[in-house]
N, C-alpha and C. Protein backbone atom coordinates (compact mmCIF):
# COMPACT_ATOMS: atom_id res chain seq x y z
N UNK A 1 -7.02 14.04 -0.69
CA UNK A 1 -5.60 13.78 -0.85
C UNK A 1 -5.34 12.29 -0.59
N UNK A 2 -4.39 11.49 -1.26
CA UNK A 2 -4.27 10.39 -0.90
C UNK A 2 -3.40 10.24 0.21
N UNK A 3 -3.43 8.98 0.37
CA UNK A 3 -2.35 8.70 1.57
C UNK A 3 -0.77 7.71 0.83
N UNK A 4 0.27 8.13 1.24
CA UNK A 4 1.39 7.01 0.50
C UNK A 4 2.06 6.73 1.57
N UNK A 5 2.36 5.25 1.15
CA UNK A 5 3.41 5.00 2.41
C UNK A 5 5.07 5.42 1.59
N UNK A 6 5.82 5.41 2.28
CA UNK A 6 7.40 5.84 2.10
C UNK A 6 8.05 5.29 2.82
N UNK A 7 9.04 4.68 2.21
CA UNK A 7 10.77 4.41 2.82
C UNK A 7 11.59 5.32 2.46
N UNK A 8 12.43 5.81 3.50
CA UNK A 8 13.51 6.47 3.65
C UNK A 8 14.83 5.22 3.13
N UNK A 9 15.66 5.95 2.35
CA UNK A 9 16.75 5.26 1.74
C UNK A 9 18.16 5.56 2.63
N UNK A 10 17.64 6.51 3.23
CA UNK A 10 19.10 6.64 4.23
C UNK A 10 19.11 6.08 5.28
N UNK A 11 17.87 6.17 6.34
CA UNK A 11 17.52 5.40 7.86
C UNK A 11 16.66 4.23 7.60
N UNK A 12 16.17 3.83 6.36
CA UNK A 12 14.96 2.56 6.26
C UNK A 12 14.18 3.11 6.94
N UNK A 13 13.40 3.62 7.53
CA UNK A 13 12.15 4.58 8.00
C UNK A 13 11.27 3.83 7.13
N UNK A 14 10.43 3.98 7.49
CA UNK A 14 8.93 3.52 6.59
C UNK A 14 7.53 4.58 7.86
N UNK A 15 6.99 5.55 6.79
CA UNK A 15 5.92 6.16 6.96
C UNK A 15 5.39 6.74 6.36
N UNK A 16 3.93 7.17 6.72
CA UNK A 16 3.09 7.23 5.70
C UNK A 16 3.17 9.13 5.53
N UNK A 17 2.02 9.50 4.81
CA UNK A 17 1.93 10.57 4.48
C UNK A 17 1.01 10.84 3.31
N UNK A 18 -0.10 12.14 3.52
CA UNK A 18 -0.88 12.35 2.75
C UNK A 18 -0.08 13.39 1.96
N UNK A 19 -0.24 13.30 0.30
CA UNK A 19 0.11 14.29 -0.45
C UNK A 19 -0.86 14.86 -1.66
N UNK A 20 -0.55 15.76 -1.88
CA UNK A 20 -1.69 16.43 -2.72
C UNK A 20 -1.36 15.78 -4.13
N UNK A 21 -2.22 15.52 -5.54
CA UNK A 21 -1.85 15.47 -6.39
C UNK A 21 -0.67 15.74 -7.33
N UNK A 22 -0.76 17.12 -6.77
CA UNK A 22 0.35 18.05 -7.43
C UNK A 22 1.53 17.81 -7.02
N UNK A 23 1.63 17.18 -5.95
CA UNK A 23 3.01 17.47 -5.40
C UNK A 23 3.30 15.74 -5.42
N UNK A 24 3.00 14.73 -6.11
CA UNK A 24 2.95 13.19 -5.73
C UNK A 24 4.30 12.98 -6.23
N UNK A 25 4.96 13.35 -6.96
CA UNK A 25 6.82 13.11 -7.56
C UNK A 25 7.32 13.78 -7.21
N UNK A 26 6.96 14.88 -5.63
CA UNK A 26 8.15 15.31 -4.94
C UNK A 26 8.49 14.31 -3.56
N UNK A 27 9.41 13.81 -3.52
CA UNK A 27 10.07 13.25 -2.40
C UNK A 27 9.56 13.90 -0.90
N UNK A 28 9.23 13.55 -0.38
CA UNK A 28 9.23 14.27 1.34
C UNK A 28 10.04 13.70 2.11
N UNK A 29 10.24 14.38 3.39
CA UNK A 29 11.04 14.28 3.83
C UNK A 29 11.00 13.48 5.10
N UNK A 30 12.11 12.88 5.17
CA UNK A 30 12.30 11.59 6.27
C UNK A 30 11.84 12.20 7.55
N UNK A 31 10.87 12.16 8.50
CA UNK A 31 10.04 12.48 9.69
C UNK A 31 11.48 12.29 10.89
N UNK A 32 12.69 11.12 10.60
CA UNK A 32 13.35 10.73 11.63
C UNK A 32 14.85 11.38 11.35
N UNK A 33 15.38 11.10 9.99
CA UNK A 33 16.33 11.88 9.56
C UNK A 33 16.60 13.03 8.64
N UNK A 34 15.48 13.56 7.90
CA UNK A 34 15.03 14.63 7.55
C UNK A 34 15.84 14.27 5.98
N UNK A 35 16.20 13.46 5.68
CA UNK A 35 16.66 13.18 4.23
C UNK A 35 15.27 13.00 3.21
N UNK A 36 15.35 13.48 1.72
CA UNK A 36 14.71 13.40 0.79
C UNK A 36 14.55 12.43 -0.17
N UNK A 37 16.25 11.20 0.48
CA UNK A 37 16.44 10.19 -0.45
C UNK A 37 14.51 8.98 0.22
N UNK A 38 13.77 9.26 -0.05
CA UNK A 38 12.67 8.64 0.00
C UNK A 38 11.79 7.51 -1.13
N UNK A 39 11.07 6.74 -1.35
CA UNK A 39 10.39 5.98 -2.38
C UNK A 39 9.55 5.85 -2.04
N UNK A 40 8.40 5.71 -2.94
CA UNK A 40 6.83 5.39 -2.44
C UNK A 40 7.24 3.53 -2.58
N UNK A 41 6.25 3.66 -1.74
CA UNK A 41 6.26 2.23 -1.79
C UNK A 41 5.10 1.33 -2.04
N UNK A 42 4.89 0.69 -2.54
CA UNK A 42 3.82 -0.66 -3.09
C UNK A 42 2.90 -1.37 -2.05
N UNK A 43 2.26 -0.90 -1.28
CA UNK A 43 1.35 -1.47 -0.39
C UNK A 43 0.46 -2.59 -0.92
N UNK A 44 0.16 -3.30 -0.04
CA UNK A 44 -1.49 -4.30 -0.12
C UNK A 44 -2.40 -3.54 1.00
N UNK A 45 -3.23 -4.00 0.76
CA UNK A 45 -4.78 -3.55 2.02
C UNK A 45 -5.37 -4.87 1.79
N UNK A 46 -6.09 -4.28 3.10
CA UNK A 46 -7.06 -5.59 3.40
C UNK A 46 -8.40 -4.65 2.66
N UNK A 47 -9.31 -5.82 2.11
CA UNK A 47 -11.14 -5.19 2.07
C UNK A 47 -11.60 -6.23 2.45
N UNK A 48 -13.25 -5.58 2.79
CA UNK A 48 -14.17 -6.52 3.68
C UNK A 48 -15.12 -7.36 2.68
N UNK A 49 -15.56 -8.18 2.59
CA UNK A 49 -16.72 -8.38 1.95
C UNK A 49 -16.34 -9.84 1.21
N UNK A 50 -16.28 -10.62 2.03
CA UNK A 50 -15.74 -12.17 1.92
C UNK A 50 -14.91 -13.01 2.19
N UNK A 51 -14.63 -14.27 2.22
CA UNK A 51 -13.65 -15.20 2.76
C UNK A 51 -13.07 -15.56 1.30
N UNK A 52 -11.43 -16.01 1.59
CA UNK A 52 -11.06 -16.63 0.24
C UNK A 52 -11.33 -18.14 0.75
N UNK A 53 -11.78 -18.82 1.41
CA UNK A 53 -12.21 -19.96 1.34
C UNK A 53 -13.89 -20.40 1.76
N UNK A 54 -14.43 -21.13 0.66
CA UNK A 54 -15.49 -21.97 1.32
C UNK A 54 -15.99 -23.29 1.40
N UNK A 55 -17.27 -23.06 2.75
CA UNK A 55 -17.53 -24.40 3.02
C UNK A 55 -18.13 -25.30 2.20
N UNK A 56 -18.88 -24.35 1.88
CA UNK A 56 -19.72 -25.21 0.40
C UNK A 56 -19.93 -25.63 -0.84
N UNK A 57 -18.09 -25.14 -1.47
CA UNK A 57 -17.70 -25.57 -2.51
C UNK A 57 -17.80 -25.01 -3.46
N UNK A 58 -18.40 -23.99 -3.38
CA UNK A 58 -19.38 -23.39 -4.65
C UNK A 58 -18.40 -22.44 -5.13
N UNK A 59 -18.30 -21.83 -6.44
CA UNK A 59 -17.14 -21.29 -6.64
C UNK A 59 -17.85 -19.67 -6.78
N UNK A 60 -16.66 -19.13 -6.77
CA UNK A 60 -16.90 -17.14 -6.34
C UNK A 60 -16.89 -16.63 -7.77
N UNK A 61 -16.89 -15.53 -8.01
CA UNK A 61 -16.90 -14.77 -9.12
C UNK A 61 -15.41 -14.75 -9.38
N UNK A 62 -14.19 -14.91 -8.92
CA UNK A 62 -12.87 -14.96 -9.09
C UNK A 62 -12.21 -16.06 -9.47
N UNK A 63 -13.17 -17.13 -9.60
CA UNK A 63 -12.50 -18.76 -10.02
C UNK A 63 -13.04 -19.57 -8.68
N UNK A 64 -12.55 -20.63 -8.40
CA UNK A 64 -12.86 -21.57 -7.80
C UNK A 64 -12.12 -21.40 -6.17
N UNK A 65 -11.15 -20.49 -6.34
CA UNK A 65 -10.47 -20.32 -5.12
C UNK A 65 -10.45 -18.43 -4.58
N UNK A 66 -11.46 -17.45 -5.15
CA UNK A 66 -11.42 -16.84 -4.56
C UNK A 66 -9.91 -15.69 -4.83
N UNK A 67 -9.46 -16.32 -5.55
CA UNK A 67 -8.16 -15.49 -5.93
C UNK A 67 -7.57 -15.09 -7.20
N UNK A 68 -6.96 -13.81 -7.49
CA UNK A 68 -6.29 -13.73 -8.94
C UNK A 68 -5.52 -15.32 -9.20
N UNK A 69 -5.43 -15.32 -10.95
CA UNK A 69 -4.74 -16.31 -10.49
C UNK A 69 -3.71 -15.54 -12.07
């Protein structure tokens, strides 16, 4: 099951919650005010496996700086 984060539109709440496939375009319900007015919301994450800067100039598989551009 994945995990989504959510804002509540009535209290601004923000929490997460695992939901099944099936059920991913039903709203759940606010944990603090129990309202349905809810939105998934657009996260970033962190991953491991490099620096966006280096010492040695050399450029990454992403361009020269390590970043979308």
């Amino acid at each position: 099951m994945p995990l989504y984060e959510y804002r509540c539109s009535q209290c601004g709440h923000i929490f997460e919650k695992m939901v099944r496939f099936s059920e991913a375009n039903i709203p759940p319900e606010c944990p603090i005010c129990n309202s349905r007015l809810t939105q998934k919301q657009i996260t970033s994450f962190a991953t491991s496996g490099g620096s966006l800067s280096s010492s040695s100039g050399s450029s990454s598989s992403c361009g020269s700086s390590g970043r979308f551009t």
